[in-house]
N, C-alpha and C. Protein backbone atom coordinates (compact mmCIF):
# COMPACT_ATOMS: atom_id res chain seq x y z
N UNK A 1 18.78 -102.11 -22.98
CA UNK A 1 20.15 -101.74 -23.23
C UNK A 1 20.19 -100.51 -24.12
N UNK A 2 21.17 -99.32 -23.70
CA UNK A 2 21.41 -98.28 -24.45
C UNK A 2 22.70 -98.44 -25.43
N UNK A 3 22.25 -98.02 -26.63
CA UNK A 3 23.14 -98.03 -27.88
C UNK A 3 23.90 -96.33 -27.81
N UNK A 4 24.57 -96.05 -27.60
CA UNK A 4 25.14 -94.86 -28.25
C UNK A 4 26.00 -95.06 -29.45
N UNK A 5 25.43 -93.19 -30.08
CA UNK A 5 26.18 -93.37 -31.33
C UNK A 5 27.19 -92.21 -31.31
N UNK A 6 28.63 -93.17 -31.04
CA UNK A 6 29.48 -92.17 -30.83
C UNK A 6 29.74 -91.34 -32.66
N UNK A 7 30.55 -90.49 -32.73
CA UNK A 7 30.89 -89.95 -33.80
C UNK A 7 32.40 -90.51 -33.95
N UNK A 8 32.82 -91.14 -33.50
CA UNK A 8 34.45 -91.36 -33.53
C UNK A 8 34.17 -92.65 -33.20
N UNK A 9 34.94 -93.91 -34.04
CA UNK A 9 35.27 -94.98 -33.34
C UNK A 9 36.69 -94.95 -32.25
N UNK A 10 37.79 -94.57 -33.15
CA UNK A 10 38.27 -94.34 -31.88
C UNK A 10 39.02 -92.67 -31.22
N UNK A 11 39.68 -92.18 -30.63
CA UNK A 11 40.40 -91.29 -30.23
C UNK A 11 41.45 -91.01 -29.22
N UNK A 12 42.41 -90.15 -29.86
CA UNK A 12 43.71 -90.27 -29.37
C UNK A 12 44.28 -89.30 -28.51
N UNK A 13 45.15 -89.22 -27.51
CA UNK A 13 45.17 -87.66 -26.73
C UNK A 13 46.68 -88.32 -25.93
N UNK A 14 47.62 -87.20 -26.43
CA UNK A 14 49.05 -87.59 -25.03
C UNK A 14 49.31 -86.13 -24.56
N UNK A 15 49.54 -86.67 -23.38
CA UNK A 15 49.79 -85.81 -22.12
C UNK A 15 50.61 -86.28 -20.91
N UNK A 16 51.17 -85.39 -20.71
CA UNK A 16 52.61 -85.74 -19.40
C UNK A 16 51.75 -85.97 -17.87
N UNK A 17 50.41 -85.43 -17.88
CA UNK A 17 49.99 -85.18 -16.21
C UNK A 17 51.22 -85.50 -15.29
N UNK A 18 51.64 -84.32 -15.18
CA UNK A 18 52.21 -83.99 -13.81
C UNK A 18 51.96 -82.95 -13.09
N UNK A 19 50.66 -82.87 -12.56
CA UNK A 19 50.13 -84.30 -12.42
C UNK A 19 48.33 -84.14 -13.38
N UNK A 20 47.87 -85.28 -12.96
CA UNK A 20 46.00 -84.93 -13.70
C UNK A 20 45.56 -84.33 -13.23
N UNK A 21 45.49 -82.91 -14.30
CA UNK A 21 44.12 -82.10 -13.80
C UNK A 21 42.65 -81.81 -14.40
N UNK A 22 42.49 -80.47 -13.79
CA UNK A 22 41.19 -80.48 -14.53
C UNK A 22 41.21 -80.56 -15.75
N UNK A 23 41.94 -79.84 -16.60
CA UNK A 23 41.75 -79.86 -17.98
C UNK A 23 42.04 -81.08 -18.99
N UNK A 24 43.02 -82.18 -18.42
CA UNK A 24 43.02 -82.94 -18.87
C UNK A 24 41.73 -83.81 -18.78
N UNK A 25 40.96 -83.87 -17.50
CA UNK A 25 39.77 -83.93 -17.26
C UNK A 25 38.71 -83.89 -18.33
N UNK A 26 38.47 -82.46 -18.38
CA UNK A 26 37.66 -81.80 -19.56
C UNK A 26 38.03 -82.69 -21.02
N UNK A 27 39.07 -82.46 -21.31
CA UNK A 27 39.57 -83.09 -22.33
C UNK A 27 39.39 -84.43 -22.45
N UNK A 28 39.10 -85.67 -21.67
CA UNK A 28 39.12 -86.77 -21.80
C UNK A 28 37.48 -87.06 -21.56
N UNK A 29 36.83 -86.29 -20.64
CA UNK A 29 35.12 -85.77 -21.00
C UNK A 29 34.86 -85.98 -22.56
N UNK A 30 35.41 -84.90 -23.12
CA UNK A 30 34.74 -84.97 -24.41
C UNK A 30 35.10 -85.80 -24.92
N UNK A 31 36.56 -86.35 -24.91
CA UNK A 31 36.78 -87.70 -25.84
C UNK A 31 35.91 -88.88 -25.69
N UNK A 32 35.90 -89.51 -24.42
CA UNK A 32 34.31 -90.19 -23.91
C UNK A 32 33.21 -89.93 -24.56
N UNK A 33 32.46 -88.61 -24.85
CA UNK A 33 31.48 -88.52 -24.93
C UNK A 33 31.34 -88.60 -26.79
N UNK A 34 32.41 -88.55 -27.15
CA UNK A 34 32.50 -88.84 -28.80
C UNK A 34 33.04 -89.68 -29.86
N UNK A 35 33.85 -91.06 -29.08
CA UNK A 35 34.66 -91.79 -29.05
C UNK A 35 34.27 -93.32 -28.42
N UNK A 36 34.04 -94.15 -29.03
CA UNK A 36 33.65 -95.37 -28.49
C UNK A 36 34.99 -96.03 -27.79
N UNK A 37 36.04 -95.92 -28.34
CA UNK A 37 36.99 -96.04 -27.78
C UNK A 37 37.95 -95.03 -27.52
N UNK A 38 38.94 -94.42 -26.20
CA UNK A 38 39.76 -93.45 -25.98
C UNK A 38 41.08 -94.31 -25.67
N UNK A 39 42.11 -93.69 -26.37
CA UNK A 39 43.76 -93.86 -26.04
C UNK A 39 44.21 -92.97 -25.60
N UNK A 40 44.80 -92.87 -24.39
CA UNK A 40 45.86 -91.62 -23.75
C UNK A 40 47.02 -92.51 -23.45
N UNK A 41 47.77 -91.58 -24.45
CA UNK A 41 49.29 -91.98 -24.25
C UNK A 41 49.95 -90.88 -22.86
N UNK A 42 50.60 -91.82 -21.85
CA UNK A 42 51.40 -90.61 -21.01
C UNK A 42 52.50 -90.21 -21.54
N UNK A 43 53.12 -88.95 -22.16
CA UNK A 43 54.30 -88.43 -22.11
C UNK A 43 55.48 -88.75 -21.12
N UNK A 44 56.49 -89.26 -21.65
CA UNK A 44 57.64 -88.66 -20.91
C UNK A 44 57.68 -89.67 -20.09
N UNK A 45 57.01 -90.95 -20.22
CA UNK A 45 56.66 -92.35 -18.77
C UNK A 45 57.81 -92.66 -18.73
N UNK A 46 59.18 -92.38 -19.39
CA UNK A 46 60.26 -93.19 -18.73
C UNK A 46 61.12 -91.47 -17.33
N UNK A 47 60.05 -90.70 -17.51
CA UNK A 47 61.06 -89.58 -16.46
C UNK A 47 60.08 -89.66 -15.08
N UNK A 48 60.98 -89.39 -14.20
CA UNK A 48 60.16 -89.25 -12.85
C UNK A 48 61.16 -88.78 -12.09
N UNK A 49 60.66 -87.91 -10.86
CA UNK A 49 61.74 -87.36 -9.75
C UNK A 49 62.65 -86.31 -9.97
N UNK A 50 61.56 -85.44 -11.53
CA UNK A 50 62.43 -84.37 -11.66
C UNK A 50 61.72 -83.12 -11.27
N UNK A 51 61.70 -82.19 -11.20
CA UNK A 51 60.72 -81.11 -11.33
C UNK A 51 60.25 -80.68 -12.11
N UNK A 52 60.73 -80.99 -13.39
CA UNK A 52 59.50 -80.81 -14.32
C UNK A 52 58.37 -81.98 -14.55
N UNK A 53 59.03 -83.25 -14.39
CA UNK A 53 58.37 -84.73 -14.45
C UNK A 53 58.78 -85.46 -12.69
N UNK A 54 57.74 -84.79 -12.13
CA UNK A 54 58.15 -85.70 -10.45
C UNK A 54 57.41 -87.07 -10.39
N UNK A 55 56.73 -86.96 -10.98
CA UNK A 55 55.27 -88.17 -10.66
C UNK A 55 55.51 -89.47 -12.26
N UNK A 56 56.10 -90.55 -11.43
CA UNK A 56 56.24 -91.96 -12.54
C UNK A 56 55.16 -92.08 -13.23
N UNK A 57 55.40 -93.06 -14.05
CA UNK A 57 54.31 -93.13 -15.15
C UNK A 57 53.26 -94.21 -14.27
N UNK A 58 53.44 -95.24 -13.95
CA UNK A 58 52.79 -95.83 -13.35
C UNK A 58 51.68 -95.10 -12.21
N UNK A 59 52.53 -93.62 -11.63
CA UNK A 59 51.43 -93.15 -10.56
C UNK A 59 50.47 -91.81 -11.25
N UNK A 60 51.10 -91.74 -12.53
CA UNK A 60 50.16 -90.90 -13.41
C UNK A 60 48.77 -91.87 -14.13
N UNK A 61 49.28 -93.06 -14.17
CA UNK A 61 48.17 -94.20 -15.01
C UNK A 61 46.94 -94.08 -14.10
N UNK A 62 47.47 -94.50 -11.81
CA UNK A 62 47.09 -94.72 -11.80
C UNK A 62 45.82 -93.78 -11.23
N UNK A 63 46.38 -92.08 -11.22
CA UNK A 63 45.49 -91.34 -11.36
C UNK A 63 43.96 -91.05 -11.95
N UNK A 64 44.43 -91.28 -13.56
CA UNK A 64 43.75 -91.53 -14.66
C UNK A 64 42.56 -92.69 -13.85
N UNK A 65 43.02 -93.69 -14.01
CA UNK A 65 42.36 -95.29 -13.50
C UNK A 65 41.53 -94.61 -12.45
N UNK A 66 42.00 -94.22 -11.50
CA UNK A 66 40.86 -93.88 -10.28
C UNK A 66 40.30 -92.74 -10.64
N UNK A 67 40.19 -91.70 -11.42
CA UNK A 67 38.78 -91.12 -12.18
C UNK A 67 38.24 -91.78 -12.73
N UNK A 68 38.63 -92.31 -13.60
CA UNK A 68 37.69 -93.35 -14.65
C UNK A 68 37.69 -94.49 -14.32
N UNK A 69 37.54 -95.36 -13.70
CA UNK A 69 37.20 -96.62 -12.96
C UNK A 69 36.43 -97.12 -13.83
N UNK A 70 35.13 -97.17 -13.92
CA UNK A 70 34.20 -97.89 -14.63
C UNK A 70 34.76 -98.26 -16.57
N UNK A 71 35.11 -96.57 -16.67
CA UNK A 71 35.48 -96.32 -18.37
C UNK A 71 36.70 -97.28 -18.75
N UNK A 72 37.88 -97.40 -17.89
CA UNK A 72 39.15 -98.10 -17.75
C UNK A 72 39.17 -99.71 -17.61
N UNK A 73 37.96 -99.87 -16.90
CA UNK A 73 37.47 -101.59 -16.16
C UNK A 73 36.90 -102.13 -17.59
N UNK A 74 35.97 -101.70 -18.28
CA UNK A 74 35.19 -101.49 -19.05
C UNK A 74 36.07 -101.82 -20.73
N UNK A 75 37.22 -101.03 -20.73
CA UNK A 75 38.26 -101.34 -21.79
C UNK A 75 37.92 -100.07 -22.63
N UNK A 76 37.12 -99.30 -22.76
CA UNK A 76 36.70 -98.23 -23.32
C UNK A 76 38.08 -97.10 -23.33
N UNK A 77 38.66 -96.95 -22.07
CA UNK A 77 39.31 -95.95 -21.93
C UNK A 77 41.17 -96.72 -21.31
N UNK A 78 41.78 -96.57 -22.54
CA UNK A 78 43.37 -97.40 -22.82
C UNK A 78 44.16 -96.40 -22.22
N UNK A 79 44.82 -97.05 -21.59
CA UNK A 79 45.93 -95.56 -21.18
C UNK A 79 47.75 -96.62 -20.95
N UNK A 80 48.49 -95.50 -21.88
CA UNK A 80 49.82 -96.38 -22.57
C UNK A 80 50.79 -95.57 -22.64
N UNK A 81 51.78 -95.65 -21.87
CA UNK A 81 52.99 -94.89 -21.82
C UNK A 81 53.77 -94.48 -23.10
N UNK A 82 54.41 -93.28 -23.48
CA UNK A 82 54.92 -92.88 -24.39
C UNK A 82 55.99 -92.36 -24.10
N UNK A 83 57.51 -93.01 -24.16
CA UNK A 83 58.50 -92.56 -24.39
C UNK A 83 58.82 -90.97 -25.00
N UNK A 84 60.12 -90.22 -24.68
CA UNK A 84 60.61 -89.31 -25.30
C UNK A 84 61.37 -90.13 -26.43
N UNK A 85 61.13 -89.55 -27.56
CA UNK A 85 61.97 -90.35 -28.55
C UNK A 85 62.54 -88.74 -29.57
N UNK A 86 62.31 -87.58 -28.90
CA UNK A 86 62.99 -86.42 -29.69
C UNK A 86 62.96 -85.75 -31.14
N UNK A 87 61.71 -86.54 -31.50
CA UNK A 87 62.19 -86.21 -33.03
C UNK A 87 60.26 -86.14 -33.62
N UNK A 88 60.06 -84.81 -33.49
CA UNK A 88 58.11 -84.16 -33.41
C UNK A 88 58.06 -85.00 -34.94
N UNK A 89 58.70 -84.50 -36.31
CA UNK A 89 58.19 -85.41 -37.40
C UNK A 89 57.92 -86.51 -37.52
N UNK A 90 58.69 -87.73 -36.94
CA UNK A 90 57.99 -88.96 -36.54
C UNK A 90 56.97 -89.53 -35.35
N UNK A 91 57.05 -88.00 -34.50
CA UNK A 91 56.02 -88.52 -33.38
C UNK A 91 54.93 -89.32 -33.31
N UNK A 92 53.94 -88.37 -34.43
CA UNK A 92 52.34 -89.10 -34.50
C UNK A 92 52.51 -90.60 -35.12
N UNK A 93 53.51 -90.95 -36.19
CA UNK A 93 54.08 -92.24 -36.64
C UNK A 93 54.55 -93.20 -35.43
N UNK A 94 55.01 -92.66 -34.91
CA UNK A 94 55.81 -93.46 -33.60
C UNK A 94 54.10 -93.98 -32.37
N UNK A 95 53.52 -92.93 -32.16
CA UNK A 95 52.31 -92.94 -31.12
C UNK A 95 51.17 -94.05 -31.95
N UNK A 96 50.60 -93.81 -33.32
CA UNK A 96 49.59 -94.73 -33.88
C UNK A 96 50.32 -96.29 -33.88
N UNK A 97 51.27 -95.84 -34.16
CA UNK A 97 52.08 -97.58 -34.75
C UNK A 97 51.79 -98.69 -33.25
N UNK A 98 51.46 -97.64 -32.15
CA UNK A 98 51.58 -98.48 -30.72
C UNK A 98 49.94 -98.98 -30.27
N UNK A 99 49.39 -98.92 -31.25
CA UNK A 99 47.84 -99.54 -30.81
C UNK A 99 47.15 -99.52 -32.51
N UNK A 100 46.41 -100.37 -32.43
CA UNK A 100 46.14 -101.47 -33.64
C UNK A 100 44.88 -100.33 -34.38
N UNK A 101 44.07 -100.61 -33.44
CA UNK A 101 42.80 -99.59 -34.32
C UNK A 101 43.44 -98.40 -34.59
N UNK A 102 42.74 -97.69 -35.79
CA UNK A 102 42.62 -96.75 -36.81
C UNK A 102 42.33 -95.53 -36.05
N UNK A 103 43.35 -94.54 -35.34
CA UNK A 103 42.62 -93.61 -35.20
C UNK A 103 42.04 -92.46 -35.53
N UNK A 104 40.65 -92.38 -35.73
CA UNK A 104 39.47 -91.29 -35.63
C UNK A 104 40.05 -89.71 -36.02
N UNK A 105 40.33 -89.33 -34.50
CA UNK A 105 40.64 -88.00 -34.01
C UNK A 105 41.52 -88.11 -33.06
N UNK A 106 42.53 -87.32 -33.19
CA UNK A 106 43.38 -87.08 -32.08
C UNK A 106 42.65 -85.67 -31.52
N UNK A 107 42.98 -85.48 -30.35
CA UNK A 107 42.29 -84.24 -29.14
C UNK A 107 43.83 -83.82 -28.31
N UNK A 108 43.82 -82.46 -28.60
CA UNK A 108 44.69 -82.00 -27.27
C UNK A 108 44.47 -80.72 -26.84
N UNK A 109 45.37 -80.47 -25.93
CA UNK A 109 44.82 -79.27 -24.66
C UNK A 109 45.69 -78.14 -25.27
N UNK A 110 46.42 -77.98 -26.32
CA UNK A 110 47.27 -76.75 -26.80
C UNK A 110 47.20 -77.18 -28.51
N UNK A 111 47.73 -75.85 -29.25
CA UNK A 111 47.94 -76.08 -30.64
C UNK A 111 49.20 -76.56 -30.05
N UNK A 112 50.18 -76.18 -29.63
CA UNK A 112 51.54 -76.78 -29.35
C UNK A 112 51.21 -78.01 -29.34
N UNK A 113 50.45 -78.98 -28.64
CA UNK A 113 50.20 -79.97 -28.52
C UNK A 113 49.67 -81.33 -29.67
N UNK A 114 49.44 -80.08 -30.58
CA UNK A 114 48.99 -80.78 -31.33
C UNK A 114 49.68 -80.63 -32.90
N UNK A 115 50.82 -80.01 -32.89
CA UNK A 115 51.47 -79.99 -33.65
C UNK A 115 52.20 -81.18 -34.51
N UNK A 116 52.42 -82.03 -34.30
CA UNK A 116 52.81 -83.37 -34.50
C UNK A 116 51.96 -84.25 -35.40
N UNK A 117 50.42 -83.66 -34.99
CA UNK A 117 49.43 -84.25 -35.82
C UNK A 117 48.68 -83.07 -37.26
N UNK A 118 48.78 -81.87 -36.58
CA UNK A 118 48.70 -81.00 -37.76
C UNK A 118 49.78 -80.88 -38.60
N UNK A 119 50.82 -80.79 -38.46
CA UNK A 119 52.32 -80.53 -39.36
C UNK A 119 53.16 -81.80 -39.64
N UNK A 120 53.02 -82.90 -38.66
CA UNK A 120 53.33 -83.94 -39.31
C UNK A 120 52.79 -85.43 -39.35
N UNK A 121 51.45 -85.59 -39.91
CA UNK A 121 50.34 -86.67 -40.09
C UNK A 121 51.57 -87.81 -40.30
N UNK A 122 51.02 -89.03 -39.41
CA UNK A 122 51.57 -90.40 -40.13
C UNK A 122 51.20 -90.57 -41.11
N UNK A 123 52.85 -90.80 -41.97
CA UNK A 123 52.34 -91.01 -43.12
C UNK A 123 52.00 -92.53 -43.59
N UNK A 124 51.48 -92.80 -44.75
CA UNK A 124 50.36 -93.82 -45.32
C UNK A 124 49.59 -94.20 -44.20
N UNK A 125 49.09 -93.10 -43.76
CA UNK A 125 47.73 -93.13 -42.74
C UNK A 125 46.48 -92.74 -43.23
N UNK A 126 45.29 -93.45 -42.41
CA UNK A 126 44.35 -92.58 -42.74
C UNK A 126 44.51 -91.09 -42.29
N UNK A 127 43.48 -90.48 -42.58
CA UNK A 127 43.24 -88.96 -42.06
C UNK A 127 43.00 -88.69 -40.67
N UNK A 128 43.58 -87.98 -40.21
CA UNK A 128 42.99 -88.01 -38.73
C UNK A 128 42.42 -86.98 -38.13
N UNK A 129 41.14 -86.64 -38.37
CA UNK A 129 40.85 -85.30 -37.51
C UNK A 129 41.88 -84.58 -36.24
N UNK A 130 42.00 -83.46 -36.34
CA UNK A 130 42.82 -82.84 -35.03
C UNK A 130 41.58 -82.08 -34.43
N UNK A 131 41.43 -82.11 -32.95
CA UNK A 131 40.53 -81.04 -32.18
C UNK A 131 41.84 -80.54 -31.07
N UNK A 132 41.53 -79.14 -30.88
CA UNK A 132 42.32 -78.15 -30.01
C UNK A 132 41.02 -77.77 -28.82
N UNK A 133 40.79 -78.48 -27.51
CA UNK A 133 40.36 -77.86 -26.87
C UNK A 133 40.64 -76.87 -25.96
N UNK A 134 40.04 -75.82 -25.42
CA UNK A 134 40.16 -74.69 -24.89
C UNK A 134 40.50 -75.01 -23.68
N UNK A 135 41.74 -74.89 -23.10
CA UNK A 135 42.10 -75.40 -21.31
C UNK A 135 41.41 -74.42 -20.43
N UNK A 136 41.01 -73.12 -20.62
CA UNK A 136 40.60 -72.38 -19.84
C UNK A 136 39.30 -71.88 -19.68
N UNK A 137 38.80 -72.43 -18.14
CA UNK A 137 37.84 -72.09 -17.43
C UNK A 137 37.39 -71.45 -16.23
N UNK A 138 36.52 -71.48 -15.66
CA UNK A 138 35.77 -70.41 -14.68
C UNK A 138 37.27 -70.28 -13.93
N UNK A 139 38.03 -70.81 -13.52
CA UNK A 139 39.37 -70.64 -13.03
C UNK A 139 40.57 -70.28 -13.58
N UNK A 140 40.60 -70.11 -14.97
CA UNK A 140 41.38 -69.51 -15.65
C UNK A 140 42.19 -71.11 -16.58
N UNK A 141 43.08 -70.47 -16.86
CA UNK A 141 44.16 -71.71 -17.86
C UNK A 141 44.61 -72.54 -16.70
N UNK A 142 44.32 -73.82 -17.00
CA UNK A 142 44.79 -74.92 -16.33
C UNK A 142 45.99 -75.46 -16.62
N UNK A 143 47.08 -75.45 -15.58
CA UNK A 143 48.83 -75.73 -15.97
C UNK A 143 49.40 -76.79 -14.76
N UNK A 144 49.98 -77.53 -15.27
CA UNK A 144 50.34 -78.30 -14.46
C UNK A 144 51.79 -78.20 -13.88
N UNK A 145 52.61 -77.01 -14.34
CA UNK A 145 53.74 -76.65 -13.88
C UNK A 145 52.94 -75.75 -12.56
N UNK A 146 51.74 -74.92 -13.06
CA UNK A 146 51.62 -73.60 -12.37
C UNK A 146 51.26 -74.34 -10.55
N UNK A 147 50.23 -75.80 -11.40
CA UNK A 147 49.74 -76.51 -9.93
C UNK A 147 51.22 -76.94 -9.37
N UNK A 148 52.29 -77.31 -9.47
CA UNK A 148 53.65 -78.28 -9.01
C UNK A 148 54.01 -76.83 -8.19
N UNK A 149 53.93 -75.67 -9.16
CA UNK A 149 54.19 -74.45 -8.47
C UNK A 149 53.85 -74.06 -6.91
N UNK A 150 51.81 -73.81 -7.04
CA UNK A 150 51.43 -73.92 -5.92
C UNK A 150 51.48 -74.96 -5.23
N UNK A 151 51.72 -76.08 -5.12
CA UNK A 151 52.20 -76.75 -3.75
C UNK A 151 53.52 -77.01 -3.67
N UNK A 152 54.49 -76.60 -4.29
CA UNK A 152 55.63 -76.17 -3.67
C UNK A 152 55.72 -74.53 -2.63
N UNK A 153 54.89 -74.55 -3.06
CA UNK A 153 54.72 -73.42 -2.16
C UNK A 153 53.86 -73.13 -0.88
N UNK A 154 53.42 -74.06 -0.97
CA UNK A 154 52.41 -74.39 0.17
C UNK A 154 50.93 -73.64 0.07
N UNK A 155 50.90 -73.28 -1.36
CA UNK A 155 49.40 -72.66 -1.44
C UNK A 155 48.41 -73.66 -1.81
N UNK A 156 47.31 -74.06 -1.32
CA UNK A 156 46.19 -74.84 -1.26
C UNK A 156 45.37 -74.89 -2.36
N UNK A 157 45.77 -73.74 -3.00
CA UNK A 157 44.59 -73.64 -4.06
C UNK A 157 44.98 -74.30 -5.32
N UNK A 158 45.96 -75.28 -5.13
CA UNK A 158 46.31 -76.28 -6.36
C UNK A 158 45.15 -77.28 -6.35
N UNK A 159 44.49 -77.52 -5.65
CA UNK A 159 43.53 -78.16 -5.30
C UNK A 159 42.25 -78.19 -5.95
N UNK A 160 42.20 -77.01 -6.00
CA UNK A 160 40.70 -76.58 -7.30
C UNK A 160 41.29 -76.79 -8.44
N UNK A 161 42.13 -77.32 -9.02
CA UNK A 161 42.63 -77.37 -9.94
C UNK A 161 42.50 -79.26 -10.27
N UNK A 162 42.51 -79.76 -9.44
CA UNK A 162 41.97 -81.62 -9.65
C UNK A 162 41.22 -82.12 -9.40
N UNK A 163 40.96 -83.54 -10.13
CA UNK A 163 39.42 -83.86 -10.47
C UNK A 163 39.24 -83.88 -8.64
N UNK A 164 37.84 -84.19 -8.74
CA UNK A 164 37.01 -84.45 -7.54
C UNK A 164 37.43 -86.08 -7.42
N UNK A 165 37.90 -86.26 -5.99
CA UNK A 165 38.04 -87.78 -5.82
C UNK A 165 39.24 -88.24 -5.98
N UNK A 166 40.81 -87.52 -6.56
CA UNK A 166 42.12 -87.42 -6.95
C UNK A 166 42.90 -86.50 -5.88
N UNK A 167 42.51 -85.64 -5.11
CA UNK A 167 42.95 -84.54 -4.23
C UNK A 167 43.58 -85.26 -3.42
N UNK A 168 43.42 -85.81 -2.56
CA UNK A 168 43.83 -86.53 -1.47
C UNK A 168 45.12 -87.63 -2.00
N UNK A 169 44.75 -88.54 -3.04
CA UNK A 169 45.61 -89.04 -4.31
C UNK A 169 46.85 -88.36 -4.31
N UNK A 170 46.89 -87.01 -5.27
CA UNK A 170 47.79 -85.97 -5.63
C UNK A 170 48.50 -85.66 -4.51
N UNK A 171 48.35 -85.31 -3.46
CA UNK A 171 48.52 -84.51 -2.68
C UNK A 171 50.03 -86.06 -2.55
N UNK A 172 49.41 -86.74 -1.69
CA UNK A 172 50.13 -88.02 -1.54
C UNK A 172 51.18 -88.35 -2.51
N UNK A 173 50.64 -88.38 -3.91
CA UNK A 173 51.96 -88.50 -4.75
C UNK A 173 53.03 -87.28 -4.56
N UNK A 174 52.51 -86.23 -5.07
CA UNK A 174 53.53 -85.21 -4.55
C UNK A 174 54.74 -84.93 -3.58
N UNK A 175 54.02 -85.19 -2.07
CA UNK A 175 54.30 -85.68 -1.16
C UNK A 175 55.65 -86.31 -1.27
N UNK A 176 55.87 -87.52 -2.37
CA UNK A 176 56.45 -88.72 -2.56
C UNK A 176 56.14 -89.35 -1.94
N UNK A 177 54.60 -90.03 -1.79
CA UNK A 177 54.48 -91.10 -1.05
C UNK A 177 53.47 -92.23 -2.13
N UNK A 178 53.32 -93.02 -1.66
CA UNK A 178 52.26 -94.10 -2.30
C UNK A 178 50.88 -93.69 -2.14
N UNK A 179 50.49 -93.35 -3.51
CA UNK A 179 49.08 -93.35 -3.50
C UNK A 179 47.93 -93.57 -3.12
N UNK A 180 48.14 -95.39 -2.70
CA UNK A 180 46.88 -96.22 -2.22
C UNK A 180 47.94 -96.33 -1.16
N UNK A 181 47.78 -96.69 -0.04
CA UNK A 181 48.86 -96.97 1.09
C UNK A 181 47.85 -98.78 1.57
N UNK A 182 47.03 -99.22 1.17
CA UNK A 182 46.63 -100.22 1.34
C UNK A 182 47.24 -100.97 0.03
N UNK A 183 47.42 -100.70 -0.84
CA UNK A 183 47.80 -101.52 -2.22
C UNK A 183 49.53 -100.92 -2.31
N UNK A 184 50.29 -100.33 -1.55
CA UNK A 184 51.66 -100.35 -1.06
C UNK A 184 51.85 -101.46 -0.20
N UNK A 185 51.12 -101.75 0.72
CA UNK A 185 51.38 -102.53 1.79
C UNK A 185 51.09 -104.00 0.88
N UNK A 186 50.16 -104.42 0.25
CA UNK A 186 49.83 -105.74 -0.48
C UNK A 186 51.26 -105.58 -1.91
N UNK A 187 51.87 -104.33 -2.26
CA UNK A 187 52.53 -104.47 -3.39
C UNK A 187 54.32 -105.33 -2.49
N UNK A 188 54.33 -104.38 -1.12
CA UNK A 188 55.43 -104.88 -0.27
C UNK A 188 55.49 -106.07 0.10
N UNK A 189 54.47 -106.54 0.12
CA UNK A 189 54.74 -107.80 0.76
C UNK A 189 53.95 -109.02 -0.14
N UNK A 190 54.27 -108.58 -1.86
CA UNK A 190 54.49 -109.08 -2.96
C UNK A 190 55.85 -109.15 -3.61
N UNK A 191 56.35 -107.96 -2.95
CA UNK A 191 57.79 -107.43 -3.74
C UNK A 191 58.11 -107.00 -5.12
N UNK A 192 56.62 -106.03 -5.02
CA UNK A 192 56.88 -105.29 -6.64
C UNK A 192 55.50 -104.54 -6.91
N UNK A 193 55.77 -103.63 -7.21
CA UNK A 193 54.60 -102.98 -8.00
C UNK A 193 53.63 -103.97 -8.72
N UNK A 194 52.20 -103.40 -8.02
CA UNK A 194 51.17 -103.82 -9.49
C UNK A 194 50.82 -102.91 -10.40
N UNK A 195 50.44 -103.29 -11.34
CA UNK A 195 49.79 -102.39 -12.56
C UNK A 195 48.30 -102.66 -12.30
């Protein structure tokens, strides 16, 4: 049996994915690789069917879930919807208060992003490391308006832009259709969504 020694017990990261891409990708890479335990809160899980937020929270989870399968099955990798509640000074207060362990480090894909935790720490908290990773790679800055962009437009190359194994996924949610179309058909003739 292999022991790893993460540097973080746990770590924290929210993001809207609309939809998951690469960079959120990248970003949840390193949290894995430094973090015995990872929390991703989804942004915004009570909006869906807009154009800035088209994709429900439930079909953003279950994005996440089918990259990380093993990490998610496993309990390693938590993923927990986060309301708009409007108000950035109580944010990071509002996000820790929703899961029990102490978190580590929070990680995000912008300083914008991470403003909440640099400018306004929960207070009577521990300390929480902030990391700002770099969204842009061999393909340039990774955006998830810019991807909603290209396939509203019918350009293909939104595609290099999501994980490997999610393409076909995405495409489908977008679409507005059901993700798994085998676990639609078992949810229909349950009469309700599973989680």
């Amino acid at each position: 049996m292999t022991v790893t020694n993460y540097t973080n017990k746990t770590g924290l990261a929210c993001m809207r994915c609309q939809p998951f891409h690469t960079g959120h990708q990248r970003l949840i890479d390193l949290m894995l690789s430094e973090c015995e335990t990872v929390y991703i809160f989804i942004g915004s899980a009570q909006e869906s069917g807009t154009d800035k937020n088209p994709i429900s929270y439930l079909n953003r989870k279950r994005l996440i879930e089918n990259y990380y399968t093993e990490e998610w099955i496993s309990g390693r990798l938590v993923i927990c919807p986060a309301m708009d509640i409007n108000d950035l000074p109580n944010w990071s207060k509002y996000i820790v208060n929703q899961i029990s362990p102490i978190v580590d480090k929070y990680y995000a894909g912008t300083k914008y992003d991470a403003v909440a935790f640099t400018d306004y720490p929960p207070k009577n908290y521990p300390k929480i490391t902030v990391e700002v990773l770099d969204r842009t790679d061999e393909l340039g800055y990774v955006s998830a308006t810019d991807i909603r962009d290209l396939f509203k437009k019918g350009n293909s190359t939104w595609k290099l832009y999501i994980p490997k194994g999610n393409v076909e996924i995405t495409e489908r949610i977008l679409n507005g259709k059901h993700p798994f179309p085998e676990l639609e058909k078992l949810e229909n003739e349950m009469g309700g969504e599973i989680l």
